[in-house]
Every structure is written in structure tokens, then in C-alpha cells.
C-alpha atoms as a PDB file:
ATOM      1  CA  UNK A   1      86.565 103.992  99.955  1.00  0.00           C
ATOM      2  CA  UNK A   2      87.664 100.245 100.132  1.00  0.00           C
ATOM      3  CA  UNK A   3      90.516  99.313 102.357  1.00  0.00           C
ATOM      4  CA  UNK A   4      91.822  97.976  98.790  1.00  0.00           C
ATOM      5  CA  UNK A   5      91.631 101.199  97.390  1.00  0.00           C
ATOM      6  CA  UNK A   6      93.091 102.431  99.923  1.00  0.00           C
ATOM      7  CA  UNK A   7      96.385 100.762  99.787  1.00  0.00           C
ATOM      8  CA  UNK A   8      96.715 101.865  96.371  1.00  0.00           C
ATOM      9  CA  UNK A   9      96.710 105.384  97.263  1.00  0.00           C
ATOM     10  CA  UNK A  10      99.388 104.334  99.834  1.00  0.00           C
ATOM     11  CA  UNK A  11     101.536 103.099  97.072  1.00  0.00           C
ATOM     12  CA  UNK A  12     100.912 106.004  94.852  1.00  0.00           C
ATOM     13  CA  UNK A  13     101.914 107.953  97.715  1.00  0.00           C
ATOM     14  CA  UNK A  14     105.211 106.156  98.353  1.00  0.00           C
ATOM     15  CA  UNK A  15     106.026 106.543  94.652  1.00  0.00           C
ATOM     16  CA  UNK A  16     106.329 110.477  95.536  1.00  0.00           C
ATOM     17  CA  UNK A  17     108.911 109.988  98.028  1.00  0.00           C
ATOM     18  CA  UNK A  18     112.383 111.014  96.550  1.00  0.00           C
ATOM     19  CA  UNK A  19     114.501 108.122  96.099  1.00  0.00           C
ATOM     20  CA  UNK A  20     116.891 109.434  98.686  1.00  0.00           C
ATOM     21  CA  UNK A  21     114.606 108.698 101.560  1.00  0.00           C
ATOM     22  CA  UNK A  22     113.024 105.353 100.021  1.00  0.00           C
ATOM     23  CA  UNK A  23     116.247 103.519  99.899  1.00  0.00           C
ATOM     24  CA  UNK A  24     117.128 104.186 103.379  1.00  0.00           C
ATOM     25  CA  UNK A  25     113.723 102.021 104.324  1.00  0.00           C
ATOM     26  CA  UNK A  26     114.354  99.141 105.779  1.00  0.00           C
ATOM     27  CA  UNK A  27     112.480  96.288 107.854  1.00  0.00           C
ATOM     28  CA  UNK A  28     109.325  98.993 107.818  1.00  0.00           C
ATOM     29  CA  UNK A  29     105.356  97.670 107.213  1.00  0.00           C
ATOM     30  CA  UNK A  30     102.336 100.093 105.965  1.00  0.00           C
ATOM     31  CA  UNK A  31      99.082  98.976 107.126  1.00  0.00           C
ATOM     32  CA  UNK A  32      95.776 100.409 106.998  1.00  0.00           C
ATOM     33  CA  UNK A  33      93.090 100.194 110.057  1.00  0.00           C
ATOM     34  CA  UNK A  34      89.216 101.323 110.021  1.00  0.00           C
ATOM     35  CA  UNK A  35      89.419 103.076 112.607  1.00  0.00           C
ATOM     36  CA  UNK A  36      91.851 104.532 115.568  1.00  0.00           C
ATOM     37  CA  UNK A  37      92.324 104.402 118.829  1.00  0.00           C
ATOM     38  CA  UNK A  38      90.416 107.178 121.101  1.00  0.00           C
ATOM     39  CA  UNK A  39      92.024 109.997 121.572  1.00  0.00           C
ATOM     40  CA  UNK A  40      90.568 112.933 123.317  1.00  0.00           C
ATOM     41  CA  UNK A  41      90.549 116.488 121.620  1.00  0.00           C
ATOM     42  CA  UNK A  42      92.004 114.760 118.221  1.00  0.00           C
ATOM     43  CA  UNK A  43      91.542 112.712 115.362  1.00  0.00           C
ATOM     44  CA  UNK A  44      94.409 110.309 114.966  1.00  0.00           C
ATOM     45  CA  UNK A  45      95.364 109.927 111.459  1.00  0.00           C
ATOM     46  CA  UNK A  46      98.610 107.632 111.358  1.00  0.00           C
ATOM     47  CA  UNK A  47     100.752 106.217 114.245  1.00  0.00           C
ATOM     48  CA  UNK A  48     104.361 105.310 113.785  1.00  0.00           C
ATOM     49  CA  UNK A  49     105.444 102.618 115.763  1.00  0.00           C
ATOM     50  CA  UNK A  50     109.199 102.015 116.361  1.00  0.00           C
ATOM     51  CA  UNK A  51     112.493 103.198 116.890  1.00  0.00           C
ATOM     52  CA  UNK A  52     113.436 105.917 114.934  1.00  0.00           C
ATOM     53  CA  UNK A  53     116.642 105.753 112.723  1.00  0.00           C
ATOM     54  CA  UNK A  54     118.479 108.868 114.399  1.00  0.00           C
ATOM     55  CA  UNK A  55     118.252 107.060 118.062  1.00  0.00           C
ATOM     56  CA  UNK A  56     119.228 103.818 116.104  1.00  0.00           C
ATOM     57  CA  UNK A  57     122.919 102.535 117.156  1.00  0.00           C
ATOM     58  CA  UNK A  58     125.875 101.041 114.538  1.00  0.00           C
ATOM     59  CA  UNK A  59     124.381  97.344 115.505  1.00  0.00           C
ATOM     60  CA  UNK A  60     121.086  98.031 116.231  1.00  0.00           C
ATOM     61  CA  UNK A  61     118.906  95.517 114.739  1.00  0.00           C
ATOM     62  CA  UNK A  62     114.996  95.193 115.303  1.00  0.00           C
ATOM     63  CA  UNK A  63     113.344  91.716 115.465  1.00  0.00           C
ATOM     64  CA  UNK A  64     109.877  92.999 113.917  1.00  0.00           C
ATOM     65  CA  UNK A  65     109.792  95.650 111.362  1.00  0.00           C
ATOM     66  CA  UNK A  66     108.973  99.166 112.142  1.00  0.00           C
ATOM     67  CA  UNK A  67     105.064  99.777 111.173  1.00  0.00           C
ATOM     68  CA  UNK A  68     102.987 102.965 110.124  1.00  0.00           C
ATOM     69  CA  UNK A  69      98.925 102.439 110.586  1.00  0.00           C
ATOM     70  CA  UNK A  70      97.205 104.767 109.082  1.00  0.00           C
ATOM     71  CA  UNK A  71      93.358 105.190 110.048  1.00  0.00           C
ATOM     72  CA  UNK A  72      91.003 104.972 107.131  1.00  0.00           C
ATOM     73  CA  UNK A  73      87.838 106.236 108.844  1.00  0.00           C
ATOM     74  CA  UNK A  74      90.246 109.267 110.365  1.00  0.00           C
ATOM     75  CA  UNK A  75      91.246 110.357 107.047  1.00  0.00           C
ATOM     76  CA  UNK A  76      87.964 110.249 105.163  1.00  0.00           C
ATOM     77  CA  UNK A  77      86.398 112.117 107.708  1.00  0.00           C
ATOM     78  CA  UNK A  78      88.966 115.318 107.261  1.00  0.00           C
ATOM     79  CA  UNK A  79      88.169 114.638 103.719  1.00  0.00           C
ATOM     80  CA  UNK A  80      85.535 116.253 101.589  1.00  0.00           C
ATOM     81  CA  UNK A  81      86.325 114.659  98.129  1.00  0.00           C
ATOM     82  CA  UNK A  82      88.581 111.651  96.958  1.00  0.00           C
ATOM     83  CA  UNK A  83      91.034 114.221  96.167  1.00  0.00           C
ATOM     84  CA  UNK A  84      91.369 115.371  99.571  1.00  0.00           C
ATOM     85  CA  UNK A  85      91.620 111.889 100.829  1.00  0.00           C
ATOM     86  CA  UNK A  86      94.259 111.060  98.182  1.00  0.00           C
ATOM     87  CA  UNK A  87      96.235 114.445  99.428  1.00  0.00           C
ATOM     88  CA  UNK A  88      95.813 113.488 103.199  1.00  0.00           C
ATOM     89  CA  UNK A  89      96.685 109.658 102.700  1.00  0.00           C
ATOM     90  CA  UNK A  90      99.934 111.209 101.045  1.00  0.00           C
ATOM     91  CA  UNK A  91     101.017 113.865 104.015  1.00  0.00           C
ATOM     92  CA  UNK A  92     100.127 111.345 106.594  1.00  0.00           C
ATOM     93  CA  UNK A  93     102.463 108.959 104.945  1.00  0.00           C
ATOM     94  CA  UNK A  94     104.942 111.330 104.908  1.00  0.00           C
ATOM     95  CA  UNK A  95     104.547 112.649 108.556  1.00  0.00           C
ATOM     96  CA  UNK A  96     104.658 109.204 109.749  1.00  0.00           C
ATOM     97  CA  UNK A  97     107.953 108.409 107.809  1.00  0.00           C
ATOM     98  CA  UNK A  98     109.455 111.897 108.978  1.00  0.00           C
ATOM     99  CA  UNK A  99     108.837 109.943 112.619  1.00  0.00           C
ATOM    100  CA  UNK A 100     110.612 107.211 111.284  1.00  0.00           C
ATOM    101  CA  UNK A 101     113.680 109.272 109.806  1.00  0.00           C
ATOM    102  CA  UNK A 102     113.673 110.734 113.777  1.00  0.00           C
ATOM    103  CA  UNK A 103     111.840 114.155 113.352  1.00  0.00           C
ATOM    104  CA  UNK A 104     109.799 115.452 116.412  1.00  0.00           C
ATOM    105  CA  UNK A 105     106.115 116.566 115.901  1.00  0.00           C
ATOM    106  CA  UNK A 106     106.983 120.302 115.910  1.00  0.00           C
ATOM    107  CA  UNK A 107     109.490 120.017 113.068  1.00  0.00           C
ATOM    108  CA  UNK A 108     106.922 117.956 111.087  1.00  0.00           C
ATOM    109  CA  UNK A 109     104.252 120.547 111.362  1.00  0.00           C
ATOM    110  CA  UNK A 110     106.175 123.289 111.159  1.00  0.00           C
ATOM    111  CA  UNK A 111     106.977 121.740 107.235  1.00  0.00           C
ATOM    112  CA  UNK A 112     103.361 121.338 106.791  1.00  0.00           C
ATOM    113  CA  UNK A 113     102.671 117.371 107.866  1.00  0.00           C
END
């Protein structure tokens, strides 16, 4: 798949999000990368980077925007068909925003991220 195509499947993925949790995005980028950092005994497929909105004060303001990567080569290779990439774009999208919102890793798998 195309890093353009990509991106699309990011947005389509967004567009699932309930409205509830989309509004309260702010000063946060998407981006896609070929390929992730090394990590031993894993595939990394999405890194949020930034400070999440629970440990966020009243005036706390970041300078750069939050930012999700997502790792193209990561996800297609978990993925057997376009369907499964379009699925696994989508939870890693959401798993990376649940960061975001503050969740820790255990309550995002325990929901299935």
C-alpha cells in the first residue's frame, strides 16, 4: 500500500471516532512512517508522543502539537489482506488516541486495542 493510501485509511478511521472524543482533539498531528524503531520481542505499530490530557493542568499549553506515528511496514506485516490492514490502521489509531485521552497500556488492551 502507498503511504497515500494510507492516510486515507487514517481518515476513514478518524471518521469512526464518536464525536465526543474528536472534539476534545486539540493541537494533535497523525503521521505515517515506513518503518519503526527496533524494538526487541515486538512489532511497534503506533507511538504516541506527548502529554496526555488527564496529566494536563488548567494552563497547560504545549508549544508543538501532540503526534501519533503509525508504522506502515508494522501494520502490513500483521496484515494478511487490505481488510486486515484497514481494521489494524483503525485500532491502532484508536489505541494511540486512548494514550492521548491518558489510558495506560493495560486498560487499552484489556478493551481490545
Amino acid at each position: 500500500m502507498r503511504i497515500k493510501e494510507f492516510e486515507l485509511e487514517i481518515e476513514k478511521a478518524l471518521k469512526t471516532i464518536p464525536a465526543e472524543f474528536t472534539e476534545k482533539l486539540k493541537n494533535i498531528e497523525i503521521v505515517v512512517e515506513e518503518t519503526a524503531p527496533e524494538k526487541k520481542g515486538s512489532i511497534l505499530l503506533g507511538l504516541y508522543h506527548g502529554v496526555p490530557l488527564s496529566k494536563r493542568g488548567a494552563v497547560f499549553e504545549p508549544v508543538f502539537p501532540d503526534k501519533i506515528t503509525l508504522y506502515k511496514k508494522s501494520i502490513e506485516k500483521i496484515s494478511r489482506t487490505p481488510e486486515e490492514i484497514q481494521n489494524n490502521i483503525r485500532d491502532t489509531v484508536i489505541h494511540e488516541l486512548a494514550h492521548y485521552f491518558g489510558m495506560e497500556e493495560k486498560e487499552i488492551r484489556k478493551r481490545g486495542y
